[in-house]
N, C-alpha and C. Protein backbone atom coordinates (compact mmCIF):
# COMPACT_ATOMS: atom_id res chain seq x y z
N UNK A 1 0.84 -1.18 0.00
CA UNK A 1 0.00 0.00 0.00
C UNK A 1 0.88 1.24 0.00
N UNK A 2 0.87 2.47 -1.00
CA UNK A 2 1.35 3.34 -0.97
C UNK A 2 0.77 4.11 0.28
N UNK A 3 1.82 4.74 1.09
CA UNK A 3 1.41 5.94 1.96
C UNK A 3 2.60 7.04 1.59
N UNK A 4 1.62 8.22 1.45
CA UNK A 4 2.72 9.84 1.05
C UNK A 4 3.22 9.73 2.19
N UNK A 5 4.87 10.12 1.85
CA UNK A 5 5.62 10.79 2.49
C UNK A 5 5.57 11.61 3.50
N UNK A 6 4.45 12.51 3.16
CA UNK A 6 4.42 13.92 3.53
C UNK A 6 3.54 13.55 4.69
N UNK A 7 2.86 14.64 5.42
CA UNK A 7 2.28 15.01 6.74
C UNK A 7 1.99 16.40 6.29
N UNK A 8 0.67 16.43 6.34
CA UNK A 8 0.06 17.79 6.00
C UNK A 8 -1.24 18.15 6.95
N UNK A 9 -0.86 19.25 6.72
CA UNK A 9 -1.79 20.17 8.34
C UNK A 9 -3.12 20.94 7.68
N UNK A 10 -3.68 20.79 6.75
CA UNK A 10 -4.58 21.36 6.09
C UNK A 10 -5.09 20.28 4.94
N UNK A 11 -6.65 21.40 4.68
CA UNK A 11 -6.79 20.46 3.25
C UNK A 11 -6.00 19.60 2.11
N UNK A 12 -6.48 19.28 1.54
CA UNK A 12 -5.58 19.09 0.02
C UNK A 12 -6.31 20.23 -0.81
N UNK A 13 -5.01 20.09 -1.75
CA UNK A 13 -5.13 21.52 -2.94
C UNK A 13 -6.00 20.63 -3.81
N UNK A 14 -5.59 18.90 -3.95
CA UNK A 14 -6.22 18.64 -5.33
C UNK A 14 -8.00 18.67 -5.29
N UNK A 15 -8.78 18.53 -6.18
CA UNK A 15 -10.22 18.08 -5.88
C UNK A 15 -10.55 16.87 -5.18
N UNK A 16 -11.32 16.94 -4.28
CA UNK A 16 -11.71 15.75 -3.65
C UNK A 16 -13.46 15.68 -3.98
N UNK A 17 -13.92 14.55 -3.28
CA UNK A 17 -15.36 14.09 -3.76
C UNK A 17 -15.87 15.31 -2.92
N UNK A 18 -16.99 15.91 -3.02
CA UNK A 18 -18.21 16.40 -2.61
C UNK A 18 -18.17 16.15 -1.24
N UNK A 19 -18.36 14.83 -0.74
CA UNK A 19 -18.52 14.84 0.62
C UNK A 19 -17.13 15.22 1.66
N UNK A 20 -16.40 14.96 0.76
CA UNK A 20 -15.28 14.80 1.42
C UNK A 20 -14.43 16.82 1.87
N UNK A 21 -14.84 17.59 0.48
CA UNK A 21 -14.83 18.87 0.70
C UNK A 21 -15.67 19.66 1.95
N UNK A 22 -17.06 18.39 1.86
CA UNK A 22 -18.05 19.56 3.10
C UNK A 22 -17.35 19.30 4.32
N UNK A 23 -16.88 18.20 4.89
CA UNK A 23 -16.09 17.59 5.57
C UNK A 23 -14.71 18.78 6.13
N UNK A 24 -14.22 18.72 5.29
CA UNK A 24 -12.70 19.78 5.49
C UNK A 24 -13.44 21.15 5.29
N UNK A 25 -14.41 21.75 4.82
CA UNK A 25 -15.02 22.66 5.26
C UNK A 25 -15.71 22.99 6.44
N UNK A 26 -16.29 21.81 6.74
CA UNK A 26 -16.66 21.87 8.39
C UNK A 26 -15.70 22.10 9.33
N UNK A 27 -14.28 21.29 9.29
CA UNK A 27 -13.09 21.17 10.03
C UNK A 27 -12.90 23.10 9.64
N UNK A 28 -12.95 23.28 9.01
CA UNK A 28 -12.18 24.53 8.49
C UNK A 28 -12.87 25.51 9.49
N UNK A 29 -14.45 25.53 8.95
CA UNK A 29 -15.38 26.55 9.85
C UNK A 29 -15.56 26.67 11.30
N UNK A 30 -15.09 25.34 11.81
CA UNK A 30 -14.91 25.35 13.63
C UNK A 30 -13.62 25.67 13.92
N UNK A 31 -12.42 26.18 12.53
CA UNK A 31 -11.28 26.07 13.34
C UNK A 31 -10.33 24.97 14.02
N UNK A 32 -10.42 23.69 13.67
CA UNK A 32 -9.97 22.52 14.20
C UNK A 32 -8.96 22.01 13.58
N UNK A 33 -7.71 22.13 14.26
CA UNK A 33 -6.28 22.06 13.61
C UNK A 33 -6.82 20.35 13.47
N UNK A 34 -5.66 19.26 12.16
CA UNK A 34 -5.67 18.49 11.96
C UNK A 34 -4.25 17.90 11.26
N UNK A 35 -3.84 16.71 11.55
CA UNK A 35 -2.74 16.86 10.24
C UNK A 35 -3.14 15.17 9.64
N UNK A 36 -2.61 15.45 8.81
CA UNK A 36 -3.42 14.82 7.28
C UNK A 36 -2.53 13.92 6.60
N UNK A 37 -2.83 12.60 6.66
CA UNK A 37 -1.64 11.80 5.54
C UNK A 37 -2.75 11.10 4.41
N UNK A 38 -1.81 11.31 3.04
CA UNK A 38 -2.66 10.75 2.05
C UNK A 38 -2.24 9.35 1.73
N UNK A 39 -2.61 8.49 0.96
CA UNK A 39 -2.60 6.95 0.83
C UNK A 39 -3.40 6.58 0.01
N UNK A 40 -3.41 5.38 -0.29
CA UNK A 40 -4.13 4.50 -1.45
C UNK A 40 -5.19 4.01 -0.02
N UNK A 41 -6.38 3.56 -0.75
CA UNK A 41 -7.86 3.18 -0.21
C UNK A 41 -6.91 2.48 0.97
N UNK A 42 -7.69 2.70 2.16
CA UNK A 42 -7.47 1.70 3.20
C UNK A 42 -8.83 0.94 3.92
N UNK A 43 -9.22 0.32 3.66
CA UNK A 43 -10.49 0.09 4.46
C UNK A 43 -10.22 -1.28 5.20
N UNK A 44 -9.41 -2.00 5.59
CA UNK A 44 -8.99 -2.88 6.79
C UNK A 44 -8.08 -2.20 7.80
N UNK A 45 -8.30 -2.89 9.34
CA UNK A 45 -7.86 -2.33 10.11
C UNK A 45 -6.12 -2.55 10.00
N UNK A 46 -5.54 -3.68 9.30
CA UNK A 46 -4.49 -3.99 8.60
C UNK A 46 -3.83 -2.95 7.93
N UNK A 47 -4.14 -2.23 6.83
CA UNK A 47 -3.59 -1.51 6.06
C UNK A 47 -3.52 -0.28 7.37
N UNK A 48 -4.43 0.43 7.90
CA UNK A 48 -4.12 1.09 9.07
C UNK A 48 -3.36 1.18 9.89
N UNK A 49 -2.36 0.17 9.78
CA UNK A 49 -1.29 -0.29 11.03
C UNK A 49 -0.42 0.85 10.37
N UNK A 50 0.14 0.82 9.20
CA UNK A 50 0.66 1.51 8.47
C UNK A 50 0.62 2.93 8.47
N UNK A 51 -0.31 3.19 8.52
CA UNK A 51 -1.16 4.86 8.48
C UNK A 51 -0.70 4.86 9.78
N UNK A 52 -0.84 4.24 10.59
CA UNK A 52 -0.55 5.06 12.18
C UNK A 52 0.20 5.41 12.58
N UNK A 53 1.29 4.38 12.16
CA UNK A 53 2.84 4.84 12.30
C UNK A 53 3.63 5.93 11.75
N UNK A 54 2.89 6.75 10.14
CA UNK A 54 3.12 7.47 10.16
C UNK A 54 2.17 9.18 10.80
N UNK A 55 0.84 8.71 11.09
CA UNK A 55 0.13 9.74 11.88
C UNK A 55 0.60 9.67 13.63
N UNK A 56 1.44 9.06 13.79
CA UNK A 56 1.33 8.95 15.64
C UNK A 56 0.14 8.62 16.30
N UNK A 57 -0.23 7.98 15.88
CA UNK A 57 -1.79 7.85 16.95
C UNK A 57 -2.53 6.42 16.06
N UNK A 58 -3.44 5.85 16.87
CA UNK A 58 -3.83 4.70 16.51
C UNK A 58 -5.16 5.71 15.75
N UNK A 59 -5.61 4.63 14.67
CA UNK A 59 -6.71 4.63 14.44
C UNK A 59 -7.77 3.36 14.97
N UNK A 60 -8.94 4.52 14.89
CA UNK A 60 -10.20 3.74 15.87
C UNK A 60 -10.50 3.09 14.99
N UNK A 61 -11.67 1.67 15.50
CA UNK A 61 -12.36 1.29 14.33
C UNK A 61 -13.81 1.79 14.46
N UNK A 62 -14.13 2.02 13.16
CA UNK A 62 -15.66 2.54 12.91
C UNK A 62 -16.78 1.38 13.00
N UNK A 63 -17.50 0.98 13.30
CA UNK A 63 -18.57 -0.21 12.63
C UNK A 63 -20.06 0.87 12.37
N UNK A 64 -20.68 0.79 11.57
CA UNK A 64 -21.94 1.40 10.96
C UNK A 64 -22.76 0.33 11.24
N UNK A 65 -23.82 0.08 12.48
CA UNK A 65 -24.79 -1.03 12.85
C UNK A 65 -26.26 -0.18 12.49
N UNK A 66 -26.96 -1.73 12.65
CA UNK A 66 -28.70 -1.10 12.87
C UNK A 66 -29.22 -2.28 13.21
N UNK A 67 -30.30 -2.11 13.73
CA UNK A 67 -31.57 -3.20 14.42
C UNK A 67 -31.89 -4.03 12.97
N UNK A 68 -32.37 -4.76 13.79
CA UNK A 68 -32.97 -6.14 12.02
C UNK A 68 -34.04 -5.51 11.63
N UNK A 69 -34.93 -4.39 11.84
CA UNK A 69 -35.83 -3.62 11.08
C UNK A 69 -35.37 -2.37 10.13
N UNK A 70 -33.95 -2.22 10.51
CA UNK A 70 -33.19 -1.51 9.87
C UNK A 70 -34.00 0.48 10.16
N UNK A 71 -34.21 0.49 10.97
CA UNK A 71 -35.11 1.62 11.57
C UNK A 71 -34.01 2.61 12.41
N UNK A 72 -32.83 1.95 13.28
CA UNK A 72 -32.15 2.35 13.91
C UNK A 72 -31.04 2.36 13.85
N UNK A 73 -29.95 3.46 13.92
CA UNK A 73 -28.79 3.16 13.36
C UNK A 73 -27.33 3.73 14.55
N UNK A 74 -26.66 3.29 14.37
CA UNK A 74 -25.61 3.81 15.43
C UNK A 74 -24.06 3.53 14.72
N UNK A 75 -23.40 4.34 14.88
CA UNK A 75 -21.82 4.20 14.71
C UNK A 75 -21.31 4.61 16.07
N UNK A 76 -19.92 2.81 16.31
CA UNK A 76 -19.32 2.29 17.19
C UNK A 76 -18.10 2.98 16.69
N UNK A 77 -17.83 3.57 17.67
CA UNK A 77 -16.04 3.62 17.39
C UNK A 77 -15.46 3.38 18.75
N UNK A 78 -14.36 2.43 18.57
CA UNK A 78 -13.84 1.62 19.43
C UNK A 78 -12.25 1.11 19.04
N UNK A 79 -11.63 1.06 20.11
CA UNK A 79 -9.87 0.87 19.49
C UNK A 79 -9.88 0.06 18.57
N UNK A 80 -8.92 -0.23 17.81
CA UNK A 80 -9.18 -1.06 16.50
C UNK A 80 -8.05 -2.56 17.18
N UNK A 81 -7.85 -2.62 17.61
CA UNK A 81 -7.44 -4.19 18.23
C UNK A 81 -8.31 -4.26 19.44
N UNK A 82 -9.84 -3.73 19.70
CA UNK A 82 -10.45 -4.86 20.45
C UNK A 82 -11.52 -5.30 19.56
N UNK A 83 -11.98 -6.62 19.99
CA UNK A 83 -12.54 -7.43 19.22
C UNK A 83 -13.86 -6.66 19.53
N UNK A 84 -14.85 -6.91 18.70
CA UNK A 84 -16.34 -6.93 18.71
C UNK A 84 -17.39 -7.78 18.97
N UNK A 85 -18.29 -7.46 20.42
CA UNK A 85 -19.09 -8.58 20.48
C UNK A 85 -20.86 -7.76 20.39
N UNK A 86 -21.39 -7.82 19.53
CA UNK A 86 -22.83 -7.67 19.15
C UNK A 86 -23.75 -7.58 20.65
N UNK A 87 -23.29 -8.67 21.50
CA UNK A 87 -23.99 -8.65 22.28
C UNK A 87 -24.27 -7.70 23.61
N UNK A 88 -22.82 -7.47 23.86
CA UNK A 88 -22.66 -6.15 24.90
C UNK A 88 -22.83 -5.01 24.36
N UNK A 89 -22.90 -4.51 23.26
CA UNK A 89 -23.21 -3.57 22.93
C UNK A 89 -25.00 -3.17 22.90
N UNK A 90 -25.60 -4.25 22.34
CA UNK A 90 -26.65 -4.21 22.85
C UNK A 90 -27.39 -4.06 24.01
N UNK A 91 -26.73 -4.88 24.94
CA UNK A 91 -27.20 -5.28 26.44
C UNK A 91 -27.04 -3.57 26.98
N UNK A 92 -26.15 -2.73 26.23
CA UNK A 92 -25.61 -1.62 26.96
C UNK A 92 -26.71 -0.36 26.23
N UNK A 93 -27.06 -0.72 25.69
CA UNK A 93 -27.77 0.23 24.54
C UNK A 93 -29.22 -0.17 24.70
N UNK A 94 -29.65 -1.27 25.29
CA UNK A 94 -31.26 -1.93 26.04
C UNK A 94 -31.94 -1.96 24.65
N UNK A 95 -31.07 -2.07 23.42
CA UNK A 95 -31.70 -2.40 21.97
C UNK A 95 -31.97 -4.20 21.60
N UNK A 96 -32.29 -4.52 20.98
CA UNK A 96 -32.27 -5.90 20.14
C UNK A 96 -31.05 -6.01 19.21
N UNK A 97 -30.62 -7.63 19.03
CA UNK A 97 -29.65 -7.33 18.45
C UNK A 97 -28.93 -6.63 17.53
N UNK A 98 -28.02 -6.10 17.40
CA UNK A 98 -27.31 -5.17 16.35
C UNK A 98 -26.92 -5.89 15.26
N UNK A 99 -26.37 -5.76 14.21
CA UNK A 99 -25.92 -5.90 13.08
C UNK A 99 -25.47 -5.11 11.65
N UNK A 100 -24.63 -5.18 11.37
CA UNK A 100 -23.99 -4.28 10.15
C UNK A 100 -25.18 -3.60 9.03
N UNK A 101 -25.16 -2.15 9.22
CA UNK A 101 -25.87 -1.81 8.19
C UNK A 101 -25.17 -1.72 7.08
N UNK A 102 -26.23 -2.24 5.63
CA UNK A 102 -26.70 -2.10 4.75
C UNK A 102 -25.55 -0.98 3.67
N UNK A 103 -24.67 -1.41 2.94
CA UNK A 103 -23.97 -0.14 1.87
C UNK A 103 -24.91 0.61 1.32
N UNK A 104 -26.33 0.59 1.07
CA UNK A 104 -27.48 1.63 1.06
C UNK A 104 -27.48 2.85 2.07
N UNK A 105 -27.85 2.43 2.96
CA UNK A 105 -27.75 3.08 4.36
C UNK A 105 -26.19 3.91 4.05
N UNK A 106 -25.54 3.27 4.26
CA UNK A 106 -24.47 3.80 4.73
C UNK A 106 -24.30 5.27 3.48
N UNK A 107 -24.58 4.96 2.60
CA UNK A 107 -24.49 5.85 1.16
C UNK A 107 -25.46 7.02 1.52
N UNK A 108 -26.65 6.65 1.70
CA UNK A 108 -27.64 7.68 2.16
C UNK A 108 -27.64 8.13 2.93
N UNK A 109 -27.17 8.00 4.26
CA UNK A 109 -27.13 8.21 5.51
C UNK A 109 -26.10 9.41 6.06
N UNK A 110 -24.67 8.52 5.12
CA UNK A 110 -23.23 8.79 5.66
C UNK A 110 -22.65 9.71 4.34
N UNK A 111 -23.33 9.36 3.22
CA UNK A 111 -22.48 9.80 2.10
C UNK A 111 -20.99 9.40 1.93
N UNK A 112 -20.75 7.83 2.25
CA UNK A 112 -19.51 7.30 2.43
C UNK A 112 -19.84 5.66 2.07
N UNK A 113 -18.64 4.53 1.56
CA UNK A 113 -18.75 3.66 1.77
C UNK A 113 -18.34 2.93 2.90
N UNK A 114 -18.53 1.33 2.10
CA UNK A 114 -17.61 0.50 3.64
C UNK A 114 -15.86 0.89 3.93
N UNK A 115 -15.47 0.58 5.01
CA UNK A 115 -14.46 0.93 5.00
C UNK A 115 -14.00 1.92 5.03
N UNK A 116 -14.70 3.41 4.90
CA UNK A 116 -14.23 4.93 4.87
C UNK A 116 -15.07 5.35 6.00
N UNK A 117 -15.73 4.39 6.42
CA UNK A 117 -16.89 5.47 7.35
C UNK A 117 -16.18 5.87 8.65
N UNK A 118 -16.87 7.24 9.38
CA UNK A 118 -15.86 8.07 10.50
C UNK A 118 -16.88 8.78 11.18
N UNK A 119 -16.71 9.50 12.25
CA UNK A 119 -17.83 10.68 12.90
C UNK A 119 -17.60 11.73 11.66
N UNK A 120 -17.20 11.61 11.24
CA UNK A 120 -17.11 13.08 10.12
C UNK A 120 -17.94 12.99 9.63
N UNK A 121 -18.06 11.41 9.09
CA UNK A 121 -19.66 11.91 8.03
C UNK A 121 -21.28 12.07 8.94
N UNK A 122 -20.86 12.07 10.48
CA UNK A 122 -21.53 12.65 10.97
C UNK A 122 -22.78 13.78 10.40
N UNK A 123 -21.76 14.46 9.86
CA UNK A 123 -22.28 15.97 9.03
C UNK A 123 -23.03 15.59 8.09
N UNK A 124 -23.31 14.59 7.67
CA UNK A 124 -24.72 14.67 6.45
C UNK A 124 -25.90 13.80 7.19
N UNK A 125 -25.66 13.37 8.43
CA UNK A 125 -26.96 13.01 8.53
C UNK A 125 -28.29 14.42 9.49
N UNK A 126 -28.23 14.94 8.78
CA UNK A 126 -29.24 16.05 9.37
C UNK A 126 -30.79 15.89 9.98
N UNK A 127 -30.84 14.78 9.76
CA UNK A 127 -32.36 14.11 10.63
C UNK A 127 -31.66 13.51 11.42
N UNK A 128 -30.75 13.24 12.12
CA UNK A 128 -30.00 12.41 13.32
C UNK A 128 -30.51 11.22 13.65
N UNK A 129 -30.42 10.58 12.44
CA UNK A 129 -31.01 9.21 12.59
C UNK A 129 -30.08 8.35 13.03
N UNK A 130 -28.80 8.49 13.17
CA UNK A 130 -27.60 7.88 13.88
C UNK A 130 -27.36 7.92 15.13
N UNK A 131 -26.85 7.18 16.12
CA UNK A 131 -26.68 7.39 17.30
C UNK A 131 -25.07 7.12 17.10
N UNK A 132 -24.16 7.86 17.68
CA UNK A 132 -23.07 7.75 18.08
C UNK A 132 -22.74 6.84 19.24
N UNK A 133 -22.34 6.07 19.40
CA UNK A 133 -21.45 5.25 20.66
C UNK A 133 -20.16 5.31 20.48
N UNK A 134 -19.48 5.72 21.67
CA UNK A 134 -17.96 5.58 21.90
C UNK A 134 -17.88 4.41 22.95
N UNK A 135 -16.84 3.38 22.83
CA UNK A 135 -16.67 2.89 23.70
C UNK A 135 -15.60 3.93 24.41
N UNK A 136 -15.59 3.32 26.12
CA UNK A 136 -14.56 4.52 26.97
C UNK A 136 -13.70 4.65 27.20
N UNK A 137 -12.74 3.22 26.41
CA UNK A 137 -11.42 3.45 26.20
C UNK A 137 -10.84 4.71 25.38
N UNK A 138 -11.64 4.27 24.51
CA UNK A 138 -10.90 5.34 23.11
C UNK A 138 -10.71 6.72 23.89
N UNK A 139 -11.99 7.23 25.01
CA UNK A 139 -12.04 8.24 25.35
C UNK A 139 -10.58 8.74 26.34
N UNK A 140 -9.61 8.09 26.47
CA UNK A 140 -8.89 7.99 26.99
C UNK A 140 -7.49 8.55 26.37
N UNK A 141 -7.64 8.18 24.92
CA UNK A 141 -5.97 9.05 23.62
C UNK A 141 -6.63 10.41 23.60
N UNK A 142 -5.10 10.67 23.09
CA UNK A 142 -5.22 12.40 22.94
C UNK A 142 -5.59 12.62 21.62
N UNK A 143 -5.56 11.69 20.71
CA UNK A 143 -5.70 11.65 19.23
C UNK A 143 -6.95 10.57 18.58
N UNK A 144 -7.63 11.45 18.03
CA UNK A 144 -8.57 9.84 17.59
C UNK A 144 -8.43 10.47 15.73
N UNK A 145 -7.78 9.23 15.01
CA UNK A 145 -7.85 9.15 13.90
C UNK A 145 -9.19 8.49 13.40
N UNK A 146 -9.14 9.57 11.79
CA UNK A 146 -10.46 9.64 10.95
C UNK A 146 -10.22 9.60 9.36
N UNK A 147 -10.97 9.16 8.41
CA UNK A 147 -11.24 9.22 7.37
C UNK A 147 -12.62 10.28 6.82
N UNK A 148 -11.56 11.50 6.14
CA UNK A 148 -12.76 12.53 5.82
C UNK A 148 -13.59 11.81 4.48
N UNK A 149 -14.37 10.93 4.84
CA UNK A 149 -15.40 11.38 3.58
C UNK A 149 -14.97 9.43 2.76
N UNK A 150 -13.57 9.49 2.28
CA UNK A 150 -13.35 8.33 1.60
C UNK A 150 -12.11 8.02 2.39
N UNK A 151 -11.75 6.78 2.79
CA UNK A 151 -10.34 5.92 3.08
C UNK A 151 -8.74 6.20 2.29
N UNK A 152 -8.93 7.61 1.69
CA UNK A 152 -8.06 7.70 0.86
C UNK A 152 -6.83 8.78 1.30
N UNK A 153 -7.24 9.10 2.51
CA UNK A 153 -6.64 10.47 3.77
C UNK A 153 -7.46 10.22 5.06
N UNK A 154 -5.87 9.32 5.90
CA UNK A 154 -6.62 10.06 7.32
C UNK A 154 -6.15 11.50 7.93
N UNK A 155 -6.98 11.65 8.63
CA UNK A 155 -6.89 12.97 9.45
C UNK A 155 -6.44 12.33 11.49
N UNK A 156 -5.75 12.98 11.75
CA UNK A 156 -5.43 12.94 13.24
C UNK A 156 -5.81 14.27 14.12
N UNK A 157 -6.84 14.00 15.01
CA UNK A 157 -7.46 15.41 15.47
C UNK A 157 -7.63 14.89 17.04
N UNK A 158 -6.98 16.36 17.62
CA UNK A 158 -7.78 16.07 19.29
C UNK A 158 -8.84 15.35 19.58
N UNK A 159 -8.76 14.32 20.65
CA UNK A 159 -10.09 13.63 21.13
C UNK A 159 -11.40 14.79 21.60
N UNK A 160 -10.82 15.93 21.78
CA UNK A 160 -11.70 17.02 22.25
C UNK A 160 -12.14 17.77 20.91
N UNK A 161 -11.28 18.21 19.97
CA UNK A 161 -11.65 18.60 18.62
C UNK A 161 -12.62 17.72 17.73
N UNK A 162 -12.63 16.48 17.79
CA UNK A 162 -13.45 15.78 17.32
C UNK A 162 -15.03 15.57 18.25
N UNK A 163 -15.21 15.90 19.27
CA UNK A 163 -15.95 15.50 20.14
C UNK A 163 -17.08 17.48 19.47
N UNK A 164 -15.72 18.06 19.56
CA UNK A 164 -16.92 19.49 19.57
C UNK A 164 -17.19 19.49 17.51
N UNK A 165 -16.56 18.69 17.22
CA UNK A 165 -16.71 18.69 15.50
C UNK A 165 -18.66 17.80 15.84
N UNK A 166 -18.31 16.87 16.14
CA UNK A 166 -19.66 15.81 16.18
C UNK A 166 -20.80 16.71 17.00
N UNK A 167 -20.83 17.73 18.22
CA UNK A 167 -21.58 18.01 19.08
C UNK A 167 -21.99 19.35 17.40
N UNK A 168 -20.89 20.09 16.73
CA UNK A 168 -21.51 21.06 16.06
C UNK A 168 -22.24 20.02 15.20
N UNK A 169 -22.44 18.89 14.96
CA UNK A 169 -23.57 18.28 13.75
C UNK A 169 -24.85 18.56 14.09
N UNK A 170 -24.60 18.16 15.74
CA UNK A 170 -26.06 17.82 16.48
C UNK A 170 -26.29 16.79 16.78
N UNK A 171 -24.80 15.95 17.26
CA UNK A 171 -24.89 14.39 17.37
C UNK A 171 -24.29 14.65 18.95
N UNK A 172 -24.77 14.30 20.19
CA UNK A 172 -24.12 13.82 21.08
C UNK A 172 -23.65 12.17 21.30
N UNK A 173 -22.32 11.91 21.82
CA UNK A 173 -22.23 10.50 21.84
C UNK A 173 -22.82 9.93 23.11
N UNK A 174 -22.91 8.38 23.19
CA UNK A 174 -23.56 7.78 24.27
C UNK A 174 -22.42 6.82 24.47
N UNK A 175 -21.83 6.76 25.96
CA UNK A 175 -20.41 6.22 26.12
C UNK A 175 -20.64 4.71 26.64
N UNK A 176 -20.42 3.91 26.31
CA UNK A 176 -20.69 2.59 26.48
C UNK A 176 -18.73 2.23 27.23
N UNK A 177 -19.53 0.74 27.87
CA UNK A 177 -17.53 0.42 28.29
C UNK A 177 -17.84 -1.30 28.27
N UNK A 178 -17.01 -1.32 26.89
CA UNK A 178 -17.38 -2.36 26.46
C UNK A 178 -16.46 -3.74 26.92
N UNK A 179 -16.94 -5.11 27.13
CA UNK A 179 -15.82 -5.81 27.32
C UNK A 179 -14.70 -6.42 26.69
N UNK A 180 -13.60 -6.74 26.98
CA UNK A 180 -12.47 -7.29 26.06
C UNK A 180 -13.12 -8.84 25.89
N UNK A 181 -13.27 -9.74 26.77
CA UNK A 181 -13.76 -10.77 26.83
C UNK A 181 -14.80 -11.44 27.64
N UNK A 182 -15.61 -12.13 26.92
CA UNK A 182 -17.01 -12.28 27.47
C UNK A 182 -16.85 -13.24 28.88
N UNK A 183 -17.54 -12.97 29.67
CA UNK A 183 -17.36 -13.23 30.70
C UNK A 183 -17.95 -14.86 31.45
């Protein structure tokens, strides 16, 4: 996997997709320093190992869930080496079981695919049909890495810069503390 060289503290000059501009325009309009490495698609937590080492900071993992009526929706972000169990997340959330939404959803919803999704695309869901969950580790780095828009640039931003990026959508998160192993 190619990763640039470089480390950059601002947009990119070149054109990016639509979503990905409202994105770094949002970052722009709150003022929220960031620094920026570009790369070929990454959408495994694998190719990420890579990206981190040159951003300093781990990246989280994203999961995009919803109920089996597909009515309810939530994005998990949670360290990316702990495992995922469906069930505590639920039990913690007093929902029915969870499960991976739909690349529909995620397109309509997020304006993003699999593998690129982040709180950033936070910003297009304007009916707040998403619920945010953090597990409470993550809440713990000084850095939570993101993908603006597509897997093709992460961004590395204060755990506090990102927290007031998501609160300007109109998304508060709901902090869950999830287990490493089932008990």
């Amino acid at each position: 996997m190619y990763i640039d060289p470089n480390i950059y503290t601002g947009r990119p000059a070149d054109r990016r997709t639509e979503a990905e501009e409202a994105i770094y325009q949002k970052l722009d309009d709150l003022s929220i320093p960031y620094i920026r490495v570009d790369h070929d698609h990454a959408d495994t937590m694998e190719d990420c190992l890579l990206i981190e080492e040159k951003l300093g900071a781990a990246i989280c993992k994203n999961l995009f869930l919803c109920n089996r009526q597909q009515t309810q929706f939530y994005l998990l972000m949670m360290r990316g080496d702990k495992p995922f169990k469906t069930k505590f997340l639920s039990a913690q959330l007093g929902c029915a079981r969870l499960s991976f939404a739909d690349e529909g959803h995620m397109a309509d919803l997020l304006h993003t695919v699999p593998g690129s999704v982040s709180a950033l695309e936070l910003l297009f869901d304007a009916e707040h049909q998403i619920q945010l969950v953090i597990d409470n580790p993550l809440m713990e780095d000084t850095y939570i890495s993101a993908h603006p828009g597509l897997s093709c640039s992460t961004l590395r931003l204060a755990r506090e810069d990102l927290l007031r990026y998501v609160s300007a959508t109109g998304h508060e998160p709901v902090i869950v503390d999830l287990p490493i192993e089932e008990a």
